[in-house]
PDB file of N, CA and C in Angstrom:
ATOM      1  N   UNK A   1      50.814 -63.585   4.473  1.00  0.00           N
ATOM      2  CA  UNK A   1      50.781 -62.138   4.459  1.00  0.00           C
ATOM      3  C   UNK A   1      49.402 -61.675   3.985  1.00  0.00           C
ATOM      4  N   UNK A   2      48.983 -60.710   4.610  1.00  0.00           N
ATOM      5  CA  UNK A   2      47.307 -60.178   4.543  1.00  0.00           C
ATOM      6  C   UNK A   2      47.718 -59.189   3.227  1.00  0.00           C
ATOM      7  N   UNK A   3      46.751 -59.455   2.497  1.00  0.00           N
ATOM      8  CA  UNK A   3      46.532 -58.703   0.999  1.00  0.00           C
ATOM      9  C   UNK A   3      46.134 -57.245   1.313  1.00  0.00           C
ATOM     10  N   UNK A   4      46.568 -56.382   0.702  1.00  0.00           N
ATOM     11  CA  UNK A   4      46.193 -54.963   0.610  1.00  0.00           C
ATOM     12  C   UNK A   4      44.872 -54.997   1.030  1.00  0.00           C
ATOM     13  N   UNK A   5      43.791 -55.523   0.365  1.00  0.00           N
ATOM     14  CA  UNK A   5      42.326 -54.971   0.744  1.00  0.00           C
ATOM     15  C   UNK A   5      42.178 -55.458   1.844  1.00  0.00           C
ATOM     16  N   UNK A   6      42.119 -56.712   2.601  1.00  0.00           N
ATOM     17  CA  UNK A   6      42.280 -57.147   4.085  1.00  0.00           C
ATOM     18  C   UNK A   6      42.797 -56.094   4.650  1.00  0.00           C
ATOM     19  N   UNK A   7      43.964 -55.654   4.698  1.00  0.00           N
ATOM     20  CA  UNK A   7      44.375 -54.501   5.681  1.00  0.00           C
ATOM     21  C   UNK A   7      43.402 -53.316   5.548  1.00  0.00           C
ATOM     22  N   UNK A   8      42.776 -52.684   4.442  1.00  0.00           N
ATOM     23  CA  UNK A   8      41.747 -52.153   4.196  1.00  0.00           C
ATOM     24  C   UNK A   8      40.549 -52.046   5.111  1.00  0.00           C
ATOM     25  N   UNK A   9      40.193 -53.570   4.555  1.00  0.00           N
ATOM     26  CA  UNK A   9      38.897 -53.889   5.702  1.00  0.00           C
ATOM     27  C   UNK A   9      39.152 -53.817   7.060  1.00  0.00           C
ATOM     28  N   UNK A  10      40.448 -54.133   7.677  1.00  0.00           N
ATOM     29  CA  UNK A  10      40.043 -54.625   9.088  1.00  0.00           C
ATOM     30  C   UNK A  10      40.723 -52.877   9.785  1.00  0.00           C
ATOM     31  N   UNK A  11      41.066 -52.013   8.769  1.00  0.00           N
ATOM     32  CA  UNK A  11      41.300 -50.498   9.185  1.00  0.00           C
ATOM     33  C   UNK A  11      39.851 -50.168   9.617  1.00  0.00           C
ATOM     34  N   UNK A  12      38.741 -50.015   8.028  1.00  0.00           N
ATOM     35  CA  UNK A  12      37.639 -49.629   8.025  1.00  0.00           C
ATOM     36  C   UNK A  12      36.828 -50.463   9.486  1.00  0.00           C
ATOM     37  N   UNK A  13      36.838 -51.773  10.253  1.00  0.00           N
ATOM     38  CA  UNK A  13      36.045 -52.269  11.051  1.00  0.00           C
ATOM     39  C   UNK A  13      36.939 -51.300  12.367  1.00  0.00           C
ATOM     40  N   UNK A  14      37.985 -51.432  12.229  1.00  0.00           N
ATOM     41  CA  UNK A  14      38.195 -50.592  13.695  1.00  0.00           C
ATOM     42  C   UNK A  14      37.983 -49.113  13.528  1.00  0.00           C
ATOM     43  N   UNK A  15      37.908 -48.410  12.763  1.00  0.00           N
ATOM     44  CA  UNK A  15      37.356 -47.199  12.671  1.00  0.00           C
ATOM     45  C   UNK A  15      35.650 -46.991  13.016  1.00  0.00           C
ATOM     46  N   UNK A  16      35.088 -48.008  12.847  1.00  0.00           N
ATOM     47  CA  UNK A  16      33.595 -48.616  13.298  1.00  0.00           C
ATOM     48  C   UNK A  16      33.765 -48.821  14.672  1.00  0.00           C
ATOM     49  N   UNK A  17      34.210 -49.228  15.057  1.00  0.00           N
ATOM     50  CA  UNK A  17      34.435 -49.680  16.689  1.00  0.00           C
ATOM     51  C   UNK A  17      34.910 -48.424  17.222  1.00  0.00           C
ATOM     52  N   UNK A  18      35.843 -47.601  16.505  1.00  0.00           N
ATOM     53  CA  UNK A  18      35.829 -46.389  17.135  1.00  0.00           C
ATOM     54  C   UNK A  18      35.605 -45.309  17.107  1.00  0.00           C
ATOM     55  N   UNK A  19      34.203 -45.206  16.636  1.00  0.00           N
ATOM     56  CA  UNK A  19      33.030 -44.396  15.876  1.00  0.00           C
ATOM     57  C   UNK A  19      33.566 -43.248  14.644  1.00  0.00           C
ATOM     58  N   UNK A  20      34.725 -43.457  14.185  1.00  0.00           N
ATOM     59  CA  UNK A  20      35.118 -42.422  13.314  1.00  0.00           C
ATOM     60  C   UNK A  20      34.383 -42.758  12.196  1.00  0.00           C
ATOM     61  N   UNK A  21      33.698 -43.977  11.537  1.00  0.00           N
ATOM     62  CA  UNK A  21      32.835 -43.837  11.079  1.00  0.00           C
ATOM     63  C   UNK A  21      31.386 -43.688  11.102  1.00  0.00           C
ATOM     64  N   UNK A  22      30.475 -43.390  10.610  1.00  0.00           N
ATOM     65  CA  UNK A  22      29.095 -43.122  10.697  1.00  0.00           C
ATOM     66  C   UNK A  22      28.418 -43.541   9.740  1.00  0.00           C
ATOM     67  N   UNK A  23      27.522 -44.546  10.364  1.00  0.00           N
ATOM     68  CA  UNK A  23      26.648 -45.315   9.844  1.00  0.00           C
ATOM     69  C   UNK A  23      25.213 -44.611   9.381  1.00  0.00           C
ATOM     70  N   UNK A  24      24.491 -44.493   8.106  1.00  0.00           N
ATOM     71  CA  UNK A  24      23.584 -43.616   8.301  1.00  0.00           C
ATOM     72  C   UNK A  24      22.558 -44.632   6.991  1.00  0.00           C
ATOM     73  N   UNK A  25      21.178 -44.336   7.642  1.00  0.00           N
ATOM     74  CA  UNK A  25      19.991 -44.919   6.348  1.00  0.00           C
ATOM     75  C   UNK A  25      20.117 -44.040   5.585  1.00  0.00           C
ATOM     76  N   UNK A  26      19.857 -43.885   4.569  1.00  0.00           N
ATOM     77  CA  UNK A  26      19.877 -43.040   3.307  1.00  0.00           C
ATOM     78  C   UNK A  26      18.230 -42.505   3.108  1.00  0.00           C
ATOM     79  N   UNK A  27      18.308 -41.155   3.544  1.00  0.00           N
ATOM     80  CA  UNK A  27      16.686 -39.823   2.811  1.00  0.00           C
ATOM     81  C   UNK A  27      16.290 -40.578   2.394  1.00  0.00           C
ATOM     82  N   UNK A  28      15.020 -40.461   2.070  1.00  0.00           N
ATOM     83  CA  UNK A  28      14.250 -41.059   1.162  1.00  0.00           C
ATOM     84  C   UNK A  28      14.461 -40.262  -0.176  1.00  0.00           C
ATOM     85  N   UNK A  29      14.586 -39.179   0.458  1.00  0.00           N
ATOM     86  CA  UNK A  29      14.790 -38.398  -1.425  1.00  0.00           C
ATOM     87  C   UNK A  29      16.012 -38.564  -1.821  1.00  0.00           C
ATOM     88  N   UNK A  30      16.877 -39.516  -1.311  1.00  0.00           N
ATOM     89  CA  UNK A  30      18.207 -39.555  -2.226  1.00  0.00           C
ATOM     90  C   UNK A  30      17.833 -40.015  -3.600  1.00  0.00           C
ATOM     91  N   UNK A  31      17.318 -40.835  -3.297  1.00  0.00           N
ATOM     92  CA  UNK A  31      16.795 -41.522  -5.376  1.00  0.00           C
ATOM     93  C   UNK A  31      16.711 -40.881  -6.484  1.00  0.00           C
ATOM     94  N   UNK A  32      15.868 -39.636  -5.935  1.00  0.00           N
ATOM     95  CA  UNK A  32      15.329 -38.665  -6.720  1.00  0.00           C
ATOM     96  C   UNK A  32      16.304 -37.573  -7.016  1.00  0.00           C
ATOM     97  N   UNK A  33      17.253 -37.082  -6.002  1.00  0.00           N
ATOM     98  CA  UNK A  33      18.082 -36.351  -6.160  1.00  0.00           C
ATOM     99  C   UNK A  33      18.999 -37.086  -6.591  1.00  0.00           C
ATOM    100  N   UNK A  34      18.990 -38.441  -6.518  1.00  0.00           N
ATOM    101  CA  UNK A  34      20.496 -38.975  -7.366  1.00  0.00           C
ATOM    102  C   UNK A  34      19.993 -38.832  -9.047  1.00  0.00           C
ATOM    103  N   UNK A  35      19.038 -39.067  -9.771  1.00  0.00           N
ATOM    104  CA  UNK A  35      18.180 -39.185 -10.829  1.00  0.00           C
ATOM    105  C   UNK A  35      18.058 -37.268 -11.189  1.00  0.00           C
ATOM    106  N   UNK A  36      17.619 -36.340 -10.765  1.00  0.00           N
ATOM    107  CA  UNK A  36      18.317 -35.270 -10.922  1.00  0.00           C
ATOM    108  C   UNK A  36      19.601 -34.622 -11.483  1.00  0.00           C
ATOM    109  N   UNK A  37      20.525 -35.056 -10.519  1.00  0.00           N
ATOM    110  CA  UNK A  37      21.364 -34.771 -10.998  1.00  0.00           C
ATOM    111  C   UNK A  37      22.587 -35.720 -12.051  1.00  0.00           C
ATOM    112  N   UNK A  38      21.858 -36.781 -12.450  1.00  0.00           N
ATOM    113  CA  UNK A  38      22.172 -37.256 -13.759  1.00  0.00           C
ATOM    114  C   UNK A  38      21.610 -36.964 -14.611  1.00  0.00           C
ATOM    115  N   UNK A  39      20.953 -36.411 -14.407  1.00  0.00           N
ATOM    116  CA  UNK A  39      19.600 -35.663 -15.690  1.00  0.00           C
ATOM    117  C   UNK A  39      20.528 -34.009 -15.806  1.00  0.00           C
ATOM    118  N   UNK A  40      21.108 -33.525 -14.929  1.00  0.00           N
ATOM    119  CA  UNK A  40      21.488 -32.287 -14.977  1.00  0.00           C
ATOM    120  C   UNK A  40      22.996 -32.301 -15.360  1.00  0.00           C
ATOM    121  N   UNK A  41      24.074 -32.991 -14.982  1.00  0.00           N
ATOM    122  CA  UNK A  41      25.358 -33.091 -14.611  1.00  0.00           C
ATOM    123  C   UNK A  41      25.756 -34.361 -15.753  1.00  0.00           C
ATOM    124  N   UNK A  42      25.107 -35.292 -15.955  1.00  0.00           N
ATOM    125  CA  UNK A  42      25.507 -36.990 -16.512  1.00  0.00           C
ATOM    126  C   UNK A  42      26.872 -36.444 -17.439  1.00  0.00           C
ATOM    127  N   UNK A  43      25.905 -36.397 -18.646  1.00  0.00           N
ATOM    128  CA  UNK A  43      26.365 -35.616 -19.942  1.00  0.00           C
ATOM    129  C   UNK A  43      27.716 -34.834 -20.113  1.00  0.00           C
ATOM    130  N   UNK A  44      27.143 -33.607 -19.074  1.00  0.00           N
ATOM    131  CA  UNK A  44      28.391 -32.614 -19.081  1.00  0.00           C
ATOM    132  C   UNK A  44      29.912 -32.831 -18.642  1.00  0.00           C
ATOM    133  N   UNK A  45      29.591 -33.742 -17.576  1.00  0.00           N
ATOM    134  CA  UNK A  45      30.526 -34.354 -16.455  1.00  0.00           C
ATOM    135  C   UNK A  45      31.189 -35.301 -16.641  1.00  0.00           C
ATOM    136  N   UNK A  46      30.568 -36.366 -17.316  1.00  0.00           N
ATOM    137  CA  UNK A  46      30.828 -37.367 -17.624  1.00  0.00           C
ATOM    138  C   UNK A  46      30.966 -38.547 -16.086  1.00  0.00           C
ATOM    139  N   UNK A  47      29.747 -38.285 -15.337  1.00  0.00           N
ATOM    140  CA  UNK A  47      29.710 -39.053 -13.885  1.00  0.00           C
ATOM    141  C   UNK A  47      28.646 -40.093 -14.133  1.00  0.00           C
ATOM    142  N   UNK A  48      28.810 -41.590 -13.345  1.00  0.00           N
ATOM    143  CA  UNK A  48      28.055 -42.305 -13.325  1.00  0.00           C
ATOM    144  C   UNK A  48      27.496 -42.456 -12.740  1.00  0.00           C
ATOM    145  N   UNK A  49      26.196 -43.366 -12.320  1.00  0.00           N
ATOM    146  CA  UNK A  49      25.160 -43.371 -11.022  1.00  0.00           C
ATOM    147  C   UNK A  49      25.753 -43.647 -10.026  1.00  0.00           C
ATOM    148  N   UNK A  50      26.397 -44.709  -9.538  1.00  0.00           N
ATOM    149  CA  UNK A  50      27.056 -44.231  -8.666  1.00  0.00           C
ATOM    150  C   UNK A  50      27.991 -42.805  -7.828  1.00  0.00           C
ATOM    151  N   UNK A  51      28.692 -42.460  -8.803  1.00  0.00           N
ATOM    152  CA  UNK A  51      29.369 -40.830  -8.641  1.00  0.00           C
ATOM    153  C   UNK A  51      27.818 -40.145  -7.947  1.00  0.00           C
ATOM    154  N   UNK A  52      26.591 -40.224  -9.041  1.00  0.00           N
ATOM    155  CA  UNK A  52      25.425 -39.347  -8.569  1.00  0.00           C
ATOM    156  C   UNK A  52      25.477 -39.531  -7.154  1.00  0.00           C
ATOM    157  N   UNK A  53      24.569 -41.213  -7.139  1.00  0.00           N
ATOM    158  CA  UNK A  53      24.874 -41.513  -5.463  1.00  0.00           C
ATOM    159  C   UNK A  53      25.003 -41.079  -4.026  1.00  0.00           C
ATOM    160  N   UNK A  54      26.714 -40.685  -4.528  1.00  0.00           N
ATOM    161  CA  UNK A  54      27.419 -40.480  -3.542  1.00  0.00           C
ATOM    162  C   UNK A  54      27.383 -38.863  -3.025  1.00  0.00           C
ATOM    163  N   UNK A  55      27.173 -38.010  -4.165  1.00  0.00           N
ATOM    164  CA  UNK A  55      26.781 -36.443  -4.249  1.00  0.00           C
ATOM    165  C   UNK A  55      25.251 -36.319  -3.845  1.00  0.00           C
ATOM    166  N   UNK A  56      24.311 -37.327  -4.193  1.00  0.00           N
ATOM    167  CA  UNK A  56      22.827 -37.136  -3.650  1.00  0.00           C
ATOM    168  C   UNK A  56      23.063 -37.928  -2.474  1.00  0.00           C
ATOM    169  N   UNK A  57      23.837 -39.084  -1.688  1.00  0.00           N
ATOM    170  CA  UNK A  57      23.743 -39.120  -0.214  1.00  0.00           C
ATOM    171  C   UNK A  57      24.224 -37.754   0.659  1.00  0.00           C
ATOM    172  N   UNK A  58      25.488 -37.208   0.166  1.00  0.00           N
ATOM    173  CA  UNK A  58      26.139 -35.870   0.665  1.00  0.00           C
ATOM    174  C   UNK A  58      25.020 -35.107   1.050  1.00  0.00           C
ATOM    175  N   UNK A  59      24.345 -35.073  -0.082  1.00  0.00           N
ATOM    176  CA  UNK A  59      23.327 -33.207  -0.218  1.00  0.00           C
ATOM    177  C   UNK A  59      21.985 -33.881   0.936  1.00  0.00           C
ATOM    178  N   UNK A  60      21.762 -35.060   0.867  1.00  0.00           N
ATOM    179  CA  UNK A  60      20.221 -35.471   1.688  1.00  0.00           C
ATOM    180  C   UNK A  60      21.475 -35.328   3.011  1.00  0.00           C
ATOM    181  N   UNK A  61      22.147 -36.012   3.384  1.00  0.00           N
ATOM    182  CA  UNK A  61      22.794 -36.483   4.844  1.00  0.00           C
ATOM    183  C   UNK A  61      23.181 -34.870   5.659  1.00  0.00           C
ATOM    184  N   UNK A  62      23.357 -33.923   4.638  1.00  0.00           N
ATOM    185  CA  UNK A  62      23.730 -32.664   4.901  1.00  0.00           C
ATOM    186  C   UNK A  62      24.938 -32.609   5.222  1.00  0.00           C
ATOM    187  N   UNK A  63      25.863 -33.189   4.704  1.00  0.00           N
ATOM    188  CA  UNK A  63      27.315 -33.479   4.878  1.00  0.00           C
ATOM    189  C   UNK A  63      27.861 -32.158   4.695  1.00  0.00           C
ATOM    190  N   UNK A  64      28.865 -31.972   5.653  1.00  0.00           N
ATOM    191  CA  UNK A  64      29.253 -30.202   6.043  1.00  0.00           C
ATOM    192  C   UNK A  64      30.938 -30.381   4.857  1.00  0.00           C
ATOM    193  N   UNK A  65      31.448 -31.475   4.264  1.00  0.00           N
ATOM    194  CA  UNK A  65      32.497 -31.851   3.631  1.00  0.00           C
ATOM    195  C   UNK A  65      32.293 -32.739   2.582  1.00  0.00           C
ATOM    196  N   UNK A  66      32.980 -32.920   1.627  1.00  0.00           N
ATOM    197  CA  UNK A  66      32.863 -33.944   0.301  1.00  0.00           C
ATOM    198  C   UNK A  66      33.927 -34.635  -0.199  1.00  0.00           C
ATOM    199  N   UNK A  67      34.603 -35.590   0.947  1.00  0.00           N
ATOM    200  CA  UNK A  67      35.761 -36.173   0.455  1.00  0.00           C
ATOM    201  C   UNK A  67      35.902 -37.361  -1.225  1.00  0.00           C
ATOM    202  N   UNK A  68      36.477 -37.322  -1.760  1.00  0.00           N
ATOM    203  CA  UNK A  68      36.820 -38.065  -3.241  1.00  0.00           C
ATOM    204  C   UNK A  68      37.800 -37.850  -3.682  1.00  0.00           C
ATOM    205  N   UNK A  69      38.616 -39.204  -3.917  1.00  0.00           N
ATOM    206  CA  UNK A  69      39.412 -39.041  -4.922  1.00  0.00           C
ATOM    207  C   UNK A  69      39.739 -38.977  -6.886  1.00  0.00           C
ATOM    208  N   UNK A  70      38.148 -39.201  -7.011  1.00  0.00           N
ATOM    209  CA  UNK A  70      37.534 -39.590  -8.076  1.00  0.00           C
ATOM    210  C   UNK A  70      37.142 -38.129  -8.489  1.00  0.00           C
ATOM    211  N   UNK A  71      37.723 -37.225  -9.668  1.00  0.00           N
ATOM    212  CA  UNK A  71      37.724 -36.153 -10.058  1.00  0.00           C
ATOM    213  C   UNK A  71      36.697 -35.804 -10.767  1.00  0.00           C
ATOM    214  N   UNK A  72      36.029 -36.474 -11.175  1.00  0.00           N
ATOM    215  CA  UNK A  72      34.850 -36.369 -11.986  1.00  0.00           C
ATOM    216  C   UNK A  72      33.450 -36.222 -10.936  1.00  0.00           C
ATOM    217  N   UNK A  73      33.580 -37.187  -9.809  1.00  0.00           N
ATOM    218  CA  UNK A  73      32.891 -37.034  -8.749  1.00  0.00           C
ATOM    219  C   UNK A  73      32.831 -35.487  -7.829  1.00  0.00           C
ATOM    220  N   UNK A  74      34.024 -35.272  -7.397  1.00  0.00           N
ATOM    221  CA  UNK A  74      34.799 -33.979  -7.176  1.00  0.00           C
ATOM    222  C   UNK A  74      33.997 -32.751  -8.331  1.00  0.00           C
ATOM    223  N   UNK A  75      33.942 -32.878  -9.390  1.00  0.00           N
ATOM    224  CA  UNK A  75      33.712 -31.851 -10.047  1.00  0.00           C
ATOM    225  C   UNK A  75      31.983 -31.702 -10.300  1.00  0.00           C
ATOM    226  N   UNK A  76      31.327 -33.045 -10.274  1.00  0.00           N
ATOM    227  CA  UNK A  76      30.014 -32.940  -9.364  1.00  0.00           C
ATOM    228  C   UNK A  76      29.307 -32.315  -7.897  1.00  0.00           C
ATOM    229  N   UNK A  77      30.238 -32.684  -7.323  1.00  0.00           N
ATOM    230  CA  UNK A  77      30.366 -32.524  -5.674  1.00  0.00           C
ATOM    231  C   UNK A  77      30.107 -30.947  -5.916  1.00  0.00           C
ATOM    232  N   UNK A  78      31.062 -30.298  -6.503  1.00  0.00           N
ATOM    233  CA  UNK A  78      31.147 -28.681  -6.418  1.00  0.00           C
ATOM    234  C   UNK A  78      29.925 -28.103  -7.286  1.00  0.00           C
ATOM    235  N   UNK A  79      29.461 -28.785  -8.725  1.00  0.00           N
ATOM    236  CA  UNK A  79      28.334 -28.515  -9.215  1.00  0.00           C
ATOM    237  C   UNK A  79      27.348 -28.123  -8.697  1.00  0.00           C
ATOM    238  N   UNK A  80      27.036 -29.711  -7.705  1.00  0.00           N
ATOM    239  CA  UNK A  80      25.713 -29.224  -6.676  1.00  0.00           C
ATOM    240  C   UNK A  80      25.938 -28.461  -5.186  1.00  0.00           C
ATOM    241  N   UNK A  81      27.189 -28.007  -5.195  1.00  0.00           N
ATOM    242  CA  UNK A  81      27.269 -26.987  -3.931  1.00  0.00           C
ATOM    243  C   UNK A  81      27.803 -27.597  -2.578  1.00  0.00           C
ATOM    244  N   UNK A  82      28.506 -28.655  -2.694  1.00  0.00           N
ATOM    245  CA  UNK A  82      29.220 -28.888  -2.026  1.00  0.00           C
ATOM    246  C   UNK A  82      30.603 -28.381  -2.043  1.00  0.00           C
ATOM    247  N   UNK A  83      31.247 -28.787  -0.683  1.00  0.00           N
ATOM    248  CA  UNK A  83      33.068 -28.000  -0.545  1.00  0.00           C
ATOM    249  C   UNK A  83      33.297 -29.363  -0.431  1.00  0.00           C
ATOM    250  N   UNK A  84      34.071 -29.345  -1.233  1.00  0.00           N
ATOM    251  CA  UNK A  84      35.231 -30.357  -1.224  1.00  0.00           C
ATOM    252  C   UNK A  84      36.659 -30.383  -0.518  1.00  0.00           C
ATOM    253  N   UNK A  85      37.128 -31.419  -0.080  1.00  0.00           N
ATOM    254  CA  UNK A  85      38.631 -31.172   0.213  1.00  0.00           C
ATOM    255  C   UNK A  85      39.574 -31.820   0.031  1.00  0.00           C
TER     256      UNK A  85
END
């Protein structure tokens, strides 16, 4: 029997094959805007570099949505002006 994350992965590869995902290089200014807004948000929020990350790939990629289930991320996401859903 295939383990939870196996079924995981081989969801995420056919969603690749059937372009619902999107593959993208990362801005060059993500770094800087991830480093930003741990300098602005860290503290208050209580978010880690990663969480930053994922809110400075959003804001460079120009992501029109901000999916997370991670509430602390979520409450970043909306900080820097993203919609969440």
């Amino acid at each position: 029997m295939r383990s939870e994350a196996d079924l995981v992965l081989q969801k995420f590869h056919e969603y690749r094959t059937q372009n619902l995902w999107k593959e993208a290089a990362l801005p060059e200014r993500t770094f800087t805007v991830c480093a930003q807004l741990a300098q602005r948000y860290a503290a208050r929020i209580g978010v880690r570099t990663l969480d930053t990350l994922h809110v400075a790939s959003a804001l460079e990629l120009k992501a029109k949505q901000f999916w997370t289930f991670d509430a602390r991320q979520a409450k970043l996401a909306v900080a820097a002006g993203l919609k969440t859903g």
